[in-house]
N, C-alpha and C. Protein backbone atom coordinates (compact mmCIF):
# COMPACT_ATOMS: atom_id res chain seq x y z
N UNK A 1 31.84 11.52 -14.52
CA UNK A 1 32.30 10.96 -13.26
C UNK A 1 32.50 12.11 -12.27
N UNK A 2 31.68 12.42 -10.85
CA UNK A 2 32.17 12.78 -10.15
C UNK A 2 33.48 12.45 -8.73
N UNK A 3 34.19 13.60 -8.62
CA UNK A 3 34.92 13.51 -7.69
C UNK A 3 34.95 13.40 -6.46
N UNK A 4 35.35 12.35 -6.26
CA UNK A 4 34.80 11.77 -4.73
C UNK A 4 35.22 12.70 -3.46
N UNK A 5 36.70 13.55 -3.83
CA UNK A 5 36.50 14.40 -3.20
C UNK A 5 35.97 15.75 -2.64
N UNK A 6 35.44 16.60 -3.86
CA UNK A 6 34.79 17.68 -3.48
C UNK A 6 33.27 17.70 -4.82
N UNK A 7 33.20 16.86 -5.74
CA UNK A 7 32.05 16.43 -6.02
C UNK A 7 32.03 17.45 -7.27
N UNK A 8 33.00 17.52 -8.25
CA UNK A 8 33.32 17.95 -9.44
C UNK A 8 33.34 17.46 -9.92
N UNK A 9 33.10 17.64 -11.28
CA UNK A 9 33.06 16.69 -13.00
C UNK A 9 34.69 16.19 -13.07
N UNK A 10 35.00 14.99 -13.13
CA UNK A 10 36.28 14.97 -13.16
C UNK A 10 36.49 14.61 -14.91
N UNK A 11 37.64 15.16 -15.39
CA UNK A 11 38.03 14.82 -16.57
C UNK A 11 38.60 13.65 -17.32
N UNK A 12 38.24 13.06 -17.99
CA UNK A 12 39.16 11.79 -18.66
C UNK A 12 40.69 12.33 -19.47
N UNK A 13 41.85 11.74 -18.99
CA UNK A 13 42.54 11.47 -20.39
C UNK A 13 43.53 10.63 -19.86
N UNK A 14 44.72 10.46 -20.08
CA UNK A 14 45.63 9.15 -20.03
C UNK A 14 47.28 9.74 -19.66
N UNK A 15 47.46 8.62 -18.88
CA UNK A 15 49.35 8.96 -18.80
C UNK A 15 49.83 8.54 -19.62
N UNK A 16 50.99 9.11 -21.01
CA UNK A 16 51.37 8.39 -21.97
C UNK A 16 53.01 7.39 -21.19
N UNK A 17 52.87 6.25 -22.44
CA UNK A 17 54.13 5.67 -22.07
C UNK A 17 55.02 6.00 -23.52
N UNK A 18 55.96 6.70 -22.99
CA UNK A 18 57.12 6.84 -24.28
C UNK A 18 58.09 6.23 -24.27
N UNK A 19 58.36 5.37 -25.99
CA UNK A 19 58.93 4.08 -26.02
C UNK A 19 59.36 4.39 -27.50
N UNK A 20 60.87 4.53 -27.52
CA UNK A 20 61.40 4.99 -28.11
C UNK A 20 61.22 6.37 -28.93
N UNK A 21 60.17 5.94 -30.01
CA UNK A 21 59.74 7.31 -30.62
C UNK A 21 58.40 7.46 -30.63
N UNK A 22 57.78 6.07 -30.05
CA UNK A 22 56.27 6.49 -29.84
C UNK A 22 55.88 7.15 -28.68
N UNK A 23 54.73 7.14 -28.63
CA UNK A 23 54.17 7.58 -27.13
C UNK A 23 52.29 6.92 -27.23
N UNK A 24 52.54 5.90 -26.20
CA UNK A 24 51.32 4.99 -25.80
C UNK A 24 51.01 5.21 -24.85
N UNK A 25 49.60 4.59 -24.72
CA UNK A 25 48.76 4.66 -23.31
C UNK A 25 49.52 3.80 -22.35
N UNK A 26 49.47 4.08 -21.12
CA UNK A 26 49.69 3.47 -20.32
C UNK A 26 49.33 2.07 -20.12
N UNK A 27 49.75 1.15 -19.34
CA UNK A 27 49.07 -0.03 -19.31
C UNK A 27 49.12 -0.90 -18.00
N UNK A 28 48.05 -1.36 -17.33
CA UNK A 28 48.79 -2.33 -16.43
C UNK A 28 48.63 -3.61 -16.42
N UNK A 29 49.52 -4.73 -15.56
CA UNK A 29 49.98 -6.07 -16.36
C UNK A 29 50.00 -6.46 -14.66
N UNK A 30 49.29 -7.52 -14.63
CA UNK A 30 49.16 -8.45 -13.37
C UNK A 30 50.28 -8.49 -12.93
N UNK A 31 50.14 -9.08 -11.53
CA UNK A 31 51.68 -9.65 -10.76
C UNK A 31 52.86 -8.30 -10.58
N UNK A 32 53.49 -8.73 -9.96
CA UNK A 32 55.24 -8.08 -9.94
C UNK A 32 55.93 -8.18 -10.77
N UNK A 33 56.73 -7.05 -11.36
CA UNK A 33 57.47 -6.52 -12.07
C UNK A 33 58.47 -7.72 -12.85
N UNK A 34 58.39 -8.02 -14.02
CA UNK A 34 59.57 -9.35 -14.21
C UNK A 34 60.64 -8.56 -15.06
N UNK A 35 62.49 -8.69 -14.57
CA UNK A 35 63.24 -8.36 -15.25
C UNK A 35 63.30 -8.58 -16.64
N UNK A 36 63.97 -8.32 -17.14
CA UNK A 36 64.52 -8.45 -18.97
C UNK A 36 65.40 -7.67 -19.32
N UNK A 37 66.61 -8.32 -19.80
CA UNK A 37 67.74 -7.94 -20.10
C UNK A 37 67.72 -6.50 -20.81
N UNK A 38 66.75 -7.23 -22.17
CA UNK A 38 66.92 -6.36 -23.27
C UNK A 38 65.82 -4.93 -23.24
N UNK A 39 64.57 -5.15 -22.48
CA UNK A 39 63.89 -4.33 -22.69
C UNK A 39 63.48 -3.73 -20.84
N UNK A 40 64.40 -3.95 -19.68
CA UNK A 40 64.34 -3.88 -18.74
C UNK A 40 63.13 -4.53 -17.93
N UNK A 41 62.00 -4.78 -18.47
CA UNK A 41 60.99 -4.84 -18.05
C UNK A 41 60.00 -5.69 -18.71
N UNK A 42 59.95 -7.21 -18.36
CA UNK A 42 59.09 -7.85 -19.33
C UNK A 42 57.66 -7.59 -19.38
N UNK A 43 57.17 -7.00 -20.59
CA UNK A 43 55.50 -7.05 -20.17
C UNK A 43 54.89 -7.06 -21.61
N UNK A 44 54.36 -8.93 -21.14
CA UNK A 44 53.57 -9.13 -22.36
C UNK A 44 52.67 -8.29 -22.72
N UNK A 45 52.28 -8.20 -24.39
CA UNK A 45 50.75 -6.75 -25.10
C UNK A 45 49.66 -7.88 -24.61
N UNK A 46 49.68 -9.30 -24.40
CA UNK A 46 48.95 -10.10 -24.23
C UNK A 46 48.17 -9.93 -22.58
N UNK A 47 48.29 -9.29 -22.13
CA UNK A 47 48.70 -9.39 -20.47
C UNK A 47 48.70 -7.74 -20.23
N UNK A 48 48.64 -6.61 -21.46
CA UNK A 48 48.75 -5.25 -20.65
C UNK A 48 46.76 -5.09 -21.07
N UNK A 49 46.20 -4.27 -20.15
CA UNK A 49 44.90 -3.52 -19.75
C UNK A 49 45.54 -1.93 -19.97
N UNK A 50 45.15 -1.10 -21.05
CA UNK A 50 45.27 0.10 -21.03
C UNK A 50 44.66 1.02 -19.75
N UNK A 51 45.02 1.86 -19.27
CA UNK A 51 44.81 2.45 -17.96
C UNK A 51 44.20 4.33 -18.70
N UNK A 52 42.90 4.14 -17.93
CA UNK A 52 42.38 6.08 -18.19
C UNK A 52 42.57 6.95 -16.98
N UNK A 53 42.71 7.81 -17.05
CA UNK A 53 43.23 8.64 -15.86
C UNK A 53 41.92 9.70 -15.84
N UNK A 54 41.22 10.21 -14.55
CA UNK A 54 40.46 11.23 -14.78
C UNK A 54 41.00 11.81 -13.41
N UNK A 55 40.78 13.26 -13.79
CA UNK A 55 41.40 14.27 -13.08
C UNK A 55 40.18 15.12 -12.84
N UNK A 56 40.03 16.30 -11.37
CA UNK A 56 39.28 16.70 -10.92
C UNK A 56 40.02 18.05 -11.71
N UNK A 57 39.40 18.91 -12.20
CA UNK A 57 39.66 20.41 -12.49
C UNK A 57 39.82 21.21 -11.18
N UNK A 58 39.06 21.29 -10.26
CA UNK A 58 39.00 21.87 -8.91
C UNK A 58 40.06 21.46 -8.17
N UNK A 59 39.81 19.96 -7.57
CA UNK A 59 41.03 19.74 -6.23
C UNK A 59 42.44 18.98 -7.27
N UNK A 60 42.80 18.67 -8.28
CA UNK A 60 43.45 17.80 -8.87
C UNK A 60 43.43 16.31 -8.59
N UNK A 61 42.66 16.13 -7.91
CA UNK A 61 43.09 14.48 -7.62
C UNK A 61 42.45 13.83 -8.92
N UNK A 62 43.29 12.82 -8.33
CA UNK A 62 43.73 11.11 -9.92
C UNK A 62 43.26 10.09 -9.49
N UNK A 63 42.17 10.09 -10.71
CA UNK A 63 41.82 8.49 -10.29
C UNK A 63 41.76 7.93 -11.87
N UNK A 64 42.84 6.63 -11.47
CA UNK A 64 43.09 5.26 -12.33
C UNK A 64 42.04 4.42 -12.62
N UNK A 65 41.61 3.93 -13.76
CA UNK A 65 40.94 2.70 -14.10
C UNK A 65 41.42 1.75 -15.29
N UNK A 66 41.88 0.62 -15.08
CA UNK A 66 42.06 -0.28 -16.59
C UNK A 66 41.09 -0.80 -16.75
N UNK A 67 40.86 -1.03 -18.07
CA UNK A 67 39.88 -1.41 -18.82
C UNK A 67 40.03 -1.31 -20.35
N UNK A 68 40.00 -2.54 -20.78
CA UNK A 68 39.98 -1.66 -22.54
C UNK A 68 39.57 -0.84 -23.80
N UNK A 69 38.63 -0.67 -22.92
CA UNK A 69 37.58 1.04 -23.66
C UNK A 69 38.64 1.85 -23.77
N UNK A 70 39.92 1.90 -22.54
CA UNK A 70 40.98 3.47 -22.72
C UNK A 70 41.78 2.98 -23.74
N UNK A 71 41.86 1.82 -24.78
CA UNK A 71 42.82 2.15 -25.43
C UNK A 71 42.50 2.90 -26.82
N UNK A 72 43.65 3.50 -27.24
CA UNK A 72 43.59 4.33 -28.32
C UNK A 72 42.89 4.25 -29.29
N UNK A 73 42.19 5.39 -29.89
CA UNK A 73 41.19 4.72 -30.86
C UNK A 73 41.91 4.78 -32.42
């Protein structure tokens, strides 16, 4: 993938989410944010799209994609 801004190989890898003692891929989940008592933040595994992050080595810029190819293998 090149970088749209200065036209460098940009790199793949992922923002982790750390949850309790694990540490997972990121994920994103349709709609606005729904409360929950117990876990602050309701978000069905049914409903999350793992998210890949690729980064430019040169300028740093971030670019996001979900899709489920990024999840963990």
């Amino acid at each position: 993938m090149e970088c749209p801004k200065c036209k460098a190989e940009m790199i793949q890898g992922f923002v982790p989410d750390h949850s309790r003692s694990s540490v997972l891929v990121g994920a994103r989940y349709p709609g606005q944010p729904k409360w929950s008592f117990w876990s602050q933040t309701k978000a069905p595994a049914e409903d999350a799209v793992p998210i890949g992050a690729f980064r430019c080595p040169e300028c740093g810029f971030l670019e996001f994609y979900a899709d489920a190819k990024f999840a963990a293998e």
